[in-house]
PDB file of N, CA and C in Angstrom:
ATOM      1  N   UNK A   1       0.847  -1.181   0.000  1.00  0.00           N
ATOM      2  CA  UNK A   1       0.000   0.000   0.000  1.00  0.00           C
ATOM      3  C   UNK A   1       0.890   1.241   0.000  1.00  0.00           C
ATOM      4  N   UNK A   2       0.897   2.667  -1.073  1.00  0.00           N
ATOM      5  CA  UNK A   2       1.203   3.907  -0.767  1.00  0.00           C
ATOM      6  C   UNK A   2       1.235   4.150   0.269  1.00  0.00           C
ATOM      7  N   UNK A   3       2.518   5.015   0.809  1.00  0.00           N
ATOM      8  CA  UNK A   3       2.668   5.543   1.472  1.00  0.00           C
ATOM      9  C   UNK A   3       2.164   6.341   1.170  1.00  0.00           C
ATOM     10  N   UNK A   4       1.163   7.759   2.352  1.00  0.00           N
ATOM     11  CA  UNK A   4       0.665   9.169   1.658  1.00  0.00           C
ATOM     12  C   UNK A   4       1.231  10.200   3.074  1.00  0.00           C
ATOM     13  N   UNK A   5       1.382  11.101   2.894  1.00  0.00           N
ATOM     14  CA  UNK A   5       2.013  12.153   3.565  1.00  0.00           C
ATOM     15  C   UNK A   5       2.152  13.521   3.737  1.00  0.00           C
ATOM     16  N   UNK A   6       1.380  14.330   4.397  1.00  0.00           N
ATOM     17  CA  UNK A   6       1.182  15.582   4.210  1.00  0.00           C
ATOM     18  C   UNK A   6       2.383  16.493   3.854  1.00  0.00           C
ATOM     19  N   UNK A   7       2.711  17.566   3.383  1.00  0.00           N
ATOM     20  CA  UNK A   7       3.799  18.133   3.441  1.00  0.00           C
ATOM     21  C   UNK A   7       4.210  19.121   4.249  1.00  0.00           C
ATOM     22  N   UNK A   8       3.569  19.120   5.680  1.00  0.00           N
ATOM     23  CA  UNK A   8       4.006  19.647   6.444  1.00  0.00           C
ATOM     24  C   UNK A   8       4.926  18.727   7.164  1.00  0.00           C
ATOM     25  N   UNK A   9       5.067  17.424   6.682  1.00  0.00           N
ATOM     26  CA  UNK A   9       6.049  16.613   7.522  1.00  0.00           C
ATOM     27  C   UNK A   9       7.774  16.217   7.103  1.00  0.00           C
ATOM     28  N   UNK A  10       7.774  17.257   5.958  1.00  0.00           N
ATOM     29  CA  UNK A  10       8.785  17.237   4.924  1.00  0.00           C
ATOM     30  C   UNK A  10       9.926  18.198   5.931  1.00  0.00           C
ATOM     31  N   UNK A  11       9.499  18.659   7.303  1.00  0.00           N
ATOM     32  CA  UNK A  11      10.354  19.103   7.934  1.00  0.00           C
ATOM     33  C   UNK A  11      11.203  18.121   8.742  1.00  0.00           C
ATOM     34  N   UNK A  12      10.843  16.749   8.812  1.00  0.00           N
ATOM     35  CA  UNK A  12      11.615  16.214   9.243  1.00  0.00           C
ATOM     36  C   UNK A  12      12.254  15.499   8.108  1.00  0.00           C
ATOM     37  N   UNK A  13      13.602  15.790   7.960  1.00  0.00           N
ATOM     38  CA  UNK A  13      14.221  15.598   6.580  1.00  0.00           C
ATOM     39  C   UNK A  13      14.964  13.915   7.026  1.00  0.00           C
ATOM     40  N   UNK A  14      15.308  13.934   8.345  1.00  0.00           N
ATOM     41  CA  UNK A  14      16.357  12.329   8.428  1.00  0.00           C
ATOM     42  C   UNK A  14      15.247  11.685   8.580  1.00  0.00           C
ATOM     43  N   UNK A  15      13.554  11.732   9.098  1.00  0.00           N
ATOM     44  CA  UNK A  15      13.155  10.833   9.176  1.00  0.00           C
ATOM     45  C   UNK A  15      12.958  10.491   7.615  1.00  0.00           C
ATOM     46  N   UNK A  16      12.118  11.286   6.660  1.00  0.00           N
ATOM     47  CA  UNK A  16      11.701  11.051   5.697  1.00  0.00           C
ATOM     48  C   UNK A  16      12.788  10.240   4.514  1.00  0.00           C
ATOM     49  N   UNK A  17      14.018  10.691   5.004  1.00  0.00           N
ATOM     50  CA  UNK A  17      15.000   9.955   4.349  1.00  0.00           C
ATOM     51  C   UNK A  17      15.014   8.473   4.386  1.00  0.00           C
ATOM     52  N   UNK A  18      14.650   8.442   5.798  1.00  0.00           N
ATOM     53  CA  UNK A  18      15.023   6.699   6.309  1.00  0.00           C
ATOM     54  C   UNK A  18      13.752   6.177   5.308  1.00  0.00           C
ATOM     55  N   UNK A  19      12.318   7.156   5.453  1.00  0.00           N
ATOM     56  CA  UNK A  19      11.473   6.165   5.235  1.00  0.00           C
ATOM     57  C   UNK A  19      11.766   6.014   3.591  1.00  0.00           C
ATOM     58  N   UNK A  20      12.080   7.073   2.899  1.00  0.00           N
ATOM     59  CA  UNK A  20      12.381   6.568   1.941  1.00  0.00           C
ATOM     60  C   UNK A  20      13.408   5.565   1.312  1.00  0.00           C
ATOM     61  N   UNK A  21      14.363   4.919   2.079  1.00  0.00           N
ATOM     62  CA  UNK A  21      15.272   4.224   1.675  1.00  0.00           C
ATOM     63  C   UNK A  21      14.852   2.677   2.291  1.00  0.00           C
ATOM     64  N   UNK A  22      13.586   2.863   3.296  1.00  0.00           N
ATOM     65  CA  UNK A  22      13.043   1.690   3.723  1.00  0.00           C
ATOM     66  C   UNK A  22      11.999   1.363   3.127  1.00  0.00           C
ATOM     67  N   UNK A  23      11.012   2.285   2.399  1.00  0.00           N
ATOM     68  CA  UNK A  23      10.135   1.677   1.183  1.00  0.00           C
ATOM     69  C   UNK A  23      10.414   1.319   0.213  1.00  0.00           C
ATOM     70  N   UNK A  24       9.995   0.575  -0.636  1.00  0.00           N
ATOM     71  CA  UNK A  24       9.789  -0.085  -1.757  1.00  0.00           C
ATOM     72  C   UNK A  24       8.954   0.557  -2.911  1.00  0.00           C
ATOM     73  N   UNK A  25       8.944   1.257  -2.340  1.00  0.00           N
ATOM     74  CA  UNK A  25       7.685   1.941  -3.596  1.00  0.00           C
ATOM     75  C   UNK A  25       8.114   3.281  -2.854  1.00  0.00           C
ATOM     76  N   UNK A  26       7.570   4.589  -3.929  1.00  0.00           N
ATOM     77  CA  UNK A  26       7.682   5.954  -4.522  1.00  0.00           C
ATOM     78  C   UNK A  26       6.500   6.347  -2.626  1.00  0.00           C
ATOM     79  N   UNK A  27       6.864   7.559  -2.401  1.00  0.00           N
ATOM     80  CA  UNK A  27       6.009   8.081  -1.062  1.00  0.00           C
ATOM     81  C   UNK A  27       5.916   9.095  -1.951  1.00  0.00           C
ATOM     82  N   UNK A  28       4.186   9.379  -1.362  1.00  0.00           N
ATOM     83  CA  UNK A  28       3.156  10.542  -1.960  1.00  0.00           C
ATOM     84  C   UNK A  28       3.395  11.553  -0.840  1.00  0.00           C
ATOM     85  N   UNK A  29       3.061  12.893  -1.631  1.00  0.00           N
ATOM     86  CA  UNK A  29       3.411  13.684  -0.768  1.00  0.00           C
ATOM     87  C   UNK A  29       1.936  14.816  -0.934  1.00  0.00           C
ATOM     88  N   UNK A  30       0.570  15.463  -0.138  1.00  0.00           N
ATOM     89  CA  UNK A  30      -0.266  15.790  -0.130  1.00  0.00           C
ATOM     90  C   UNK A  30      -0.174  17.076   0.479  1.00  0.00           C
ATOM     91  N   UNK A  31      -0.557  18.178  -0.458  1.00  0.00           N
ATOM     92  CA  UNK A  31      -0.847  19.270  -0.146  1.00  0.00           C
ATOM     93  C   UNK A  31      -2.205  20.069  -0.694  1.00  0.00           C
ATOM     94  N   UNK A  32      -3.083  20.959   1.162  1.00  0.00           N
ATOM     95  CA  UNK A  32      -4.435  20.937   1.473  1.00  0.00           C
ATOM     96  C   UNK A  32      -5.245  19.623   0.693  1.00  0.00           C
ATOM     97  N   UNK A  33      -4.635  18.521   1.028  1.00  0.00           N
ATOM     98  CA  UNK A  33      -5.377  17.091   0.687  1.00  0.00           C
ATOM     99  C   UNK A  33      -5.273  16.424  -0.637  1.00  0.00           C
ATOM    100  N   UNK A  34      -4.330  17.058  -1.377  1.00  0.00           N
ATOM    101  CA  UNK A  34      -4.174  16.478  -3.081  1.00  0.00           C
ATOM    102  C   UNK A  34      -2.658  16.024  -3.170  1.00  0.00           C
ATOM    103  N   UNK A  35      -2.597  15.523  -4.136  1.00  0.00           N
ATOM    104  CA  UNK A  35      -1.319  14.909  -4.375  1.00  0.00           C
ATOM    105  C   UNK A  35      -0.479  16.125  -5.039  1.00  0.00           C
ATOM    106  N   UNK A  36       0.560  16.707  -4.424  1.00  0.00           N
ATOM    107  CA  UNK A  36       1.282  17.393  -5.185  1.00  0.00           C
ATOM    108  C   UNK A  36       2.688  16.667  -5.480  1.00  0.00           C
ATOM    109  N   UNK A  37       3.225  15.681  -4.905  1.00  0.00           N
ATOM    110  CA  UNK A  37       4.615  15.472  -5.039  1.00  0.00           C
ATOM    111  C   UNK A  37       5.264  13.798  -5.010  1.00  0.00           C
ATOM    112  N   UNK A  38       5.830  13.355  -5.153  1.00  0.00           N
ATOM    113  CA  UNK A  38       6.325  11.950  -5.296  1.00  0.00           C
ATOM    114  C   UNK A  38       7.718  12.316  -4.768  1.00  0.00           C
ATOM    115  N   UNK A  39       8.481  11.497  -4.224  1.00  0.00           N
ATOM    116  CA  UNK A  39       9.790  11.148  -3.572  1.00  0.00           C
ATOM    117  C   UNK A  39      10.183   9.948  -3.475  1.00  0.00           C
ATOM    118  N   UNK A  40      11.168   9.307  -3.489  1.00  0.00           N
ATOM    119  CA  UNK A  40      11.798   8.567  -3.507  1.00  0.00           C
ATOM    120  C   UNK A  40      13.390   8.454  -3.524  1.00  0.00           C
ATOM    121  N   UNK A  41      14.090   7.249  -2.914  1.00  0.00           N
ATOM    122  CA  UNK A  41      15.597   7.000  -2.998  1.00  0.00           C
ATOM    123  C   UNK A  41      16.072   6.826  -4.295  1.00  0.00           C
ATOM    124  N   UNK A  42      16.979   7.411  -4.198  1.00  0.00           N
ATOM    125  CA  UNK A  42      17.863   7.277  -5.496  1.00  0.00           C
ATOM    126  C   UNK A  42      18.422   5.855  -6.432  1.00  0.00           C
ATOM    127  N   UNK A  43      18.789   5.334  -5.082  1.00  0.00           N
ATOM    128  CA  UNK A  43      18.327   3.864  -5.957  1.00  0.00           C
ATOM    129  C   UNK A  43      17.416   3.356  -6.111  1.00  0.00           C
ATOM    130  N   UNK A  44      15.997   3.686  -5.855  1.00  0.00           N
ATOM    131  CA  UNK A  44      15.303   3.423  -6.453  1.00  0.00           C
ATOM    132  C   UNK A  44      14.995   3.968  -7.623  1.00  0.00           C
ATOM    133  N   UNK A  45      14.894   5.296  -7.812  1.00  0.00           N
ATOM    134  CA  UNK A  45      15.162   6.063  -9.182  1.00  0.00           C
ATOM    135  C   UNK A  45      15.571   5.636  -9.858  1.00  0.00           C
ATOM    136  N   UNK A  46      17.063   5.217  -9.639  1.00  0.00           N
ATOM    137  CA  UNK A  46      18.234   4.775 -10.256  1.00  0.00           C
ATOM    138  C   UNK A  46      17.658   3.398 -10.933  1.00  0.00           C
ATOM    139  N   UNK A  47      16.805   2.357 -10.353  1.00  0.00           N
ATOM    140  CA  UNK A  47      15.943   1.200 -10.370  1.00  0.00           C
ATOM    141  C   UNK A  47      14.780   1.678 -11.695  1.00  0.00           C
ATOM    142  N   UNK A  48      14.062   2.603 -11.145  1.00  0.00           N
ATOM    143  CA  UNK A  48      13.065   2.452 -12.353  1.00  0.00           C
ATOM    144  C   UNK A  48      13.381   3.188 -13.758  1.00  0.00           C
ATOM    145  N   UNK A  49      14.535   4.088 -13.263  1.00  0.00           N
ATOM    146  CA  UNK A  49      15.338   4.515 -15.192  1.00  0.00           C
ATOM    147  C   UNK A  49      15.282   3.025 -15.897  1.00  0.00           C
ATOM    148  N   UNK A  50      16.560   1.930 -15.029  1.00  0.00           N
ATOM    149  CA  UNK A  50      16.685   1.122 -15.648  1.00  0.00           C
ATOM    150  C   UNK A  50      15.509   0.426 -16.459  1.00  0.00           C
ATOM    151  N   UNK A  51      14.316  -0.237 -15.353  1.00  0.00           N
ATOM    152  CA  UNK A  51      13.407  -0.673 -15.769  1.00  0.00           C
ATOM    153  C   UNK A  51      12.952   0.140 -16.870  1.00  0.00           C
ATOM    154  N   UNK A  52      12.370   1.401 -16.931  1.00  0.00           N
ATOM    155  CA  UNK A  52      11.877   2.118 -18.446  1.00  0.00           C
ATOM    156  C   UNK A  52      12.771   1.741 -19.362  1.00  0.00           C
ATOM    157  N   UNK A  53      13.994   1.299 -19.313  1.00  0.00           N
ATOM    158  CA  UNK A  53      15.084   1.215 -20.678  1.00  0.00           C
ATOM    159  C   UNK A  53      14.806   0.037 -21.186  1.00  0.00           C
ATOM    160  N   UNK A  54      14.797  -0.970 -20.377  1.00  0.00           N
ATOM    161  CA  UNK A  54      14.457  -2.664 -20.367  1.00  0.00           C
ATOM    162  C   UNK A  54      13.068  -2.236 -21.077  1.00  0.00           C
ATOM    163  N   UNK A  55      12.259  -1.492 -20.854  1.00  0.00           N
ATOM    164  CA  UNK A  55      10.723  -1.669 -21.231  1.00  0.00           C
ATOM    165  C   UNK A  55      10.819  -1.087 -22.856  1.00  0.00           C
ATOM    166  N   UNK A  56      11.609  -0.039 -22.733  1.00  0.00           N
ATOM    167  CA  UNK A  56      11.728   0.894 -24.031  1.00  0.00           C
ATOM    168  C   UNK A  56      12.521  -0.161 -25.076  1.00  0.00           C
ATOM    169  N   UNK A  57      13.388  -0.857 -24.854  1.00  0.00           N
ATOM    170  CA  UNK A  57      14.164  -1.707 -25.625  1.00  0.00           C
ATOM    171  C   UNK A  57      13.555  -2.533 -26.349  1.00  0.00           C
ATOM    172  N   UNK A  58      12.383  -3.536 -24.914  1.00  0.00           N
ATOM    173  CA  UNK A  58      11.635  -4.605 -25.724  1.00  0.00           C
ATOM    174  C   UNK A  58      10.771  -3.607 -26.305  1.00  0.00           C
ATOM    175  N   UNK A  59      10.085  -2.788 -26.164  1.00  0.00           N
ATOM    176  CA  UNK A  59       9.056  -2.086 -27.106  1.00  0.00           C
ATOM    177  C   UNK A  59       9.247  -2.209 -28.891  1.00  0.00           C
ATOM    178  N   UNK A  60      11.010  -1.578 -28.971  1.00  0.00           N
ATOM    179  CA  UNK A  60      12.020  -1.631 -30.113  1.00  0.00           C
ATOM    180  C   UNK A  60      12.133  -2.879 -30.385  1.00  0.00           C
ATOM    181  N   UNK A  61      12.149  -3.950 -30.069  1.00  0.00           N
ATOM    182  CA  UNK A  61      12.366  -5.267 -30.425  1.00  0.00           C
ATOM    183  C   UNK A  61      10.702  -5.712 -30.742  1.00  0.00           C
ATOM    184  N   UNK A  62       9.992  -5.662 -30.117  1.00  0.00           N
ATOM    185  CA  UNK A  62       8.608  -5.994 -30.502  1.00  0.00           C
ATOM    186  C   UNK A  62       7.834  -5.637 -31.648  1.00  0.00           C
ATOM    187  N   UNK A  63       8.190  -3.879 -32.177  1.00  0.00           N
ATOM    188  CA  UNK A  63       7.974  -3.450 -33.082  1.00  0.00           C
ATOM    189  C   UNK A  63       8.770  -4.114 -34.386  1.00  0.00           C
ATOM    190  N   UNK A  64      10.385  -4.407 -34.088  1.00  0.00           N
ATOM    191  CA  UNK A  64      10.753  -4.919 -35.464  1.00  0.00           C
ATOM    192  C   UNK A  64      10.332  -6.477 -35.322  1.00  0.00           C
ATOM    193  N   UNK A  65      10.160  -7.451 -34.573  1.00  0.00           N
ATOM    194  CA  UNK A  65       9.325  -8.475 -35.285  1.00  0.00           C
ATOM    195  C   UNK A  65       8.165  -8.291 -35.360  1.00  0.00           C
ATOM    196  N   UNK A  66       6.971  -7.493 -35.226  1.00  0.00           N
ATOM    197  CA  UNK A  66       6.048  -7.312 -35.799  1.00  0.00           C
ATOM    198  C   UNK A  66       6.538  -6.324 -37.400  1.00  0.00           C
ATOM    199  N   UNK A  67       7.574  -5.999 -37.679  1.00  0.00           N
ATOM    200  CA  UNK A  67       7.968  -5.663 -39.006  1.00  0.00           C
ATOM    201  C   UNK A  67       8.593  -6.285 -39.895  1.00  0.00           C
ATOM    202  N   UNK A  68       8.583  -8.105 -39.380  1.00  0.00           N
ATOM    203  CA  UNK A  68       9.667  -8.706 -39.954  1.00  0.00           C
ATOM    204  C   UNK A  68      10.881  -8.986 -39.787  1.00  0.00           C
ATOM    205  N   UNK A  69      11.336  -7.596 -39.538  1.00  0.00           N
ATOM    206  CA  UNK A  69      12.933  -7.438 -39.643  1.00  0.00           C
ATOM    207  C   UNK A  69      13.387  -8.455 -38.589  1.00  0.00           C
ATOM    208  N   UNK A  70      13.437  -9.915 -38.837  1.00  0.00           N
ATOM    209  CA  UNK A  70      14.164 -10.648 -38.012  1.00  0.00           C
ATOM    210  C   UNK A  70      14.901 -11.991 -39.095  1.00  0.00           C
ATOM    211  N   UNK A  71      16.182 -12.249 -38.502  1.00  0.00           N
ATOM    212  CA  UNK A  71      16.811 -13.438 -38.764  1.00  0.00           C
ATOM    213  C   UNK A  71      17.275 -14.366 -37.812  1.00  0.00           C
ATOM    214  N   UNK A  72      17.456 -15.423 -38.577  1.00  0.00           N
ATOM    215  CA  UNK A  72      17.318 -16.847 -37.675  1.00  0.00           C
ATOM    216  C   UNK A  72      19.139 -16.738 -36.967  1.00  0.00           C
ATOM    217  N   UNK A  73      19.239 -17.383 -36.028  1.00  0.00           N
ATOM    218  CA  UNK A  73      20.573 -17.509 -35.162  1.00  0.00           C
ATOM    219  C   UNK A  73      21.896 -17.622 -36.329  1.00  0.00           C
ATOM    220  N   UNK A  74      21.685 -18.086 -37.250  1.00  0.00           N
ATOM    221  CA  UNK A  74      22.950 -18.723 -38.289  1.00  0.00           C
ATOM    222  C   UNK A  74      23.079 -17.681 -39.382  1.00  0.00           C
ATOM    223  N   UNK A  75      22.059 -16.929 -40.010  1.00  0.00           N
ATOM    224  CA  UNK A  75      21.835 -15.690 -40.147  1.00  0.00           C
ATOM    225  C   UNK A  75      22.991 -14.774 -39.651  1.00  0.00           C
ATOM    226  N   UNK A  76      22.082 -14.388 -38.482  1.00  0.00           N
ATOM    227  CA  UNK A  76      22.802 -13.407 -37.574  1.00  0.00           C
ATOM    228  C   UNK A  76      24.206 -13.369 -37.329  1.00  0.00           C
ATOM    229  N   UNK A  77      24.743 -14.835 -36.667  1.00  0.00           N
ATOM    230  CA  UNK A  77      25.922 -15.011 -36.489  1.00  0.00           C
ATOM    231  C   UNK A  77      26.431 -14.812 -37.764  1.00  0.00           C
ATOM    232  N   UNK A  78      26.660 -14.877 -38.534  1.00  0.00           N
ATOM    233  CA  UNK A  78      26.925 -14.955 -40.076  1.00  0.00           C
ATOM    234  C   UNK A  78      27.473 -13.555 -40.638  1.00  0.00           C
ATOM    235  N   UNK A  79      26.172 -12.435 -40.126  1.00  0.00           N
ATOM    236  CA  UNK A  79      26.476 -11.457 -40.391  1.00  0.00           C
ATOM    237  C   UNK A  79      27.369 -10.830 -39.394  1.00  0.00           C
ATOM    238  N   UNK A  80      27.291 -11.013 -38.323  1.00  0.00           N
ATOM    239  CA  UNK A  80      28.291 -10.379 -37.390  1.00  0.00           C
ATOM    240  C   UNK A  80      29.636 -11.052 -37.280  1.00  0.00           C
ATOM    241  N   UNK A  81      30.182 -12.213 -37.886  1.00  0.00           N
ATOM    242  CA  UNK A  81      31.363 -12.323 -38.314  1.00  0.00           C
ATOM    243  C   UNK A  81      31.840 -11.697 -39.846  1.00  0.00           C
ATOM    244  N   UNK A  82      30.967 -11.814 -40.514  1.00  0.00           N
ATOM    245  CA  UNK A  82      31.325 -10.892 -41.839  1.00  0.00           C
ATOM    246  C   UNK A  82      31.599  -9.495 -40.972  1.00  0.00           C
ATOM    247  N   UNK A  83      31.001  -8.522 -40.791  1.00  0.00           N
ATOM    248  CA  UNK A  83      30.932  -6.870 -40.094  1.00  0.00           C
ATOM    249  C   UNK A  83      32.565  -7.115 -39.064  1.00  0.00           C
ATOM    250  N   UNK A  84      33.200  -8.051 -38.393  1.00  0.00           N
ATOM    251  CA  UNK A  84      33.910  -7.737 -37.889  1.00  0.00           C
ATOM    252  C   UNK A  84      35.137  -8.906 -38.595  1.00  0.00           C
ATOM    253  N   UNK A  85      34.815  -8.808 -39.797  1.00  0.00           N
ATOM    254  CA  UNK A  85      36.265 -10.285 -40.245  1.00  0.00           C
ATOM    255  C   UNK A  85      36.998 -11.143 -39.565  1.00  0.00           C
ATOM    256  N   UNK A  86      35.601 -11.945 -39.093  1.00  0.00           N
ATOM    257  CA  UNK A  86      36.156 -12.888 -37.797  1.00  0.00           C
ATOM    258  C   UNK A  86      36.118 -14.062 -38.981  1.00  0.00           C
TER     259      UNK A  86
END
């Protein structure tokens, strides 16, 4: 479950630190009762860049075999010893 959190509590900066490096998930941050803000540890940040790249990659791979553009293992290898005159 979200963490949710008013932002008058953003004055305690070591607690909010801890809690962020002890959750698992992104802490909401609520101002006069709405969501204004998201926070989180850096490695976790650092965590979901990666994941979007992994996601963005297969996206790029999904699109070219739905375009065809694929060859079989003997193919491939084939061409990447030709490209480097192995």
């Amino acid at each position: 479950m979200p963490q949710i959190i008013p932002i008058k509590d953003l004055k305690n900066t070591s607690g909010i630190s801890q809690m962020c490096h002890e959750a698992r998930e992104p802490i909401y941050i609520t101002k006069n009762g709405y969501g204004d803000m998201v926070i989180m540890s850096v490695q976790m940040y650092e965590e979901k860049l990666r994941m979007l790249d992994v996601y963005s990659k297969l996206e790029a791979a999904e699109a070219q075999i739905a375009e065809g553009k694929v060859m079989d293992a003997d193919e491939s290898l084939a061409s990447i010893r030709a490209e480097l005159n192995v």
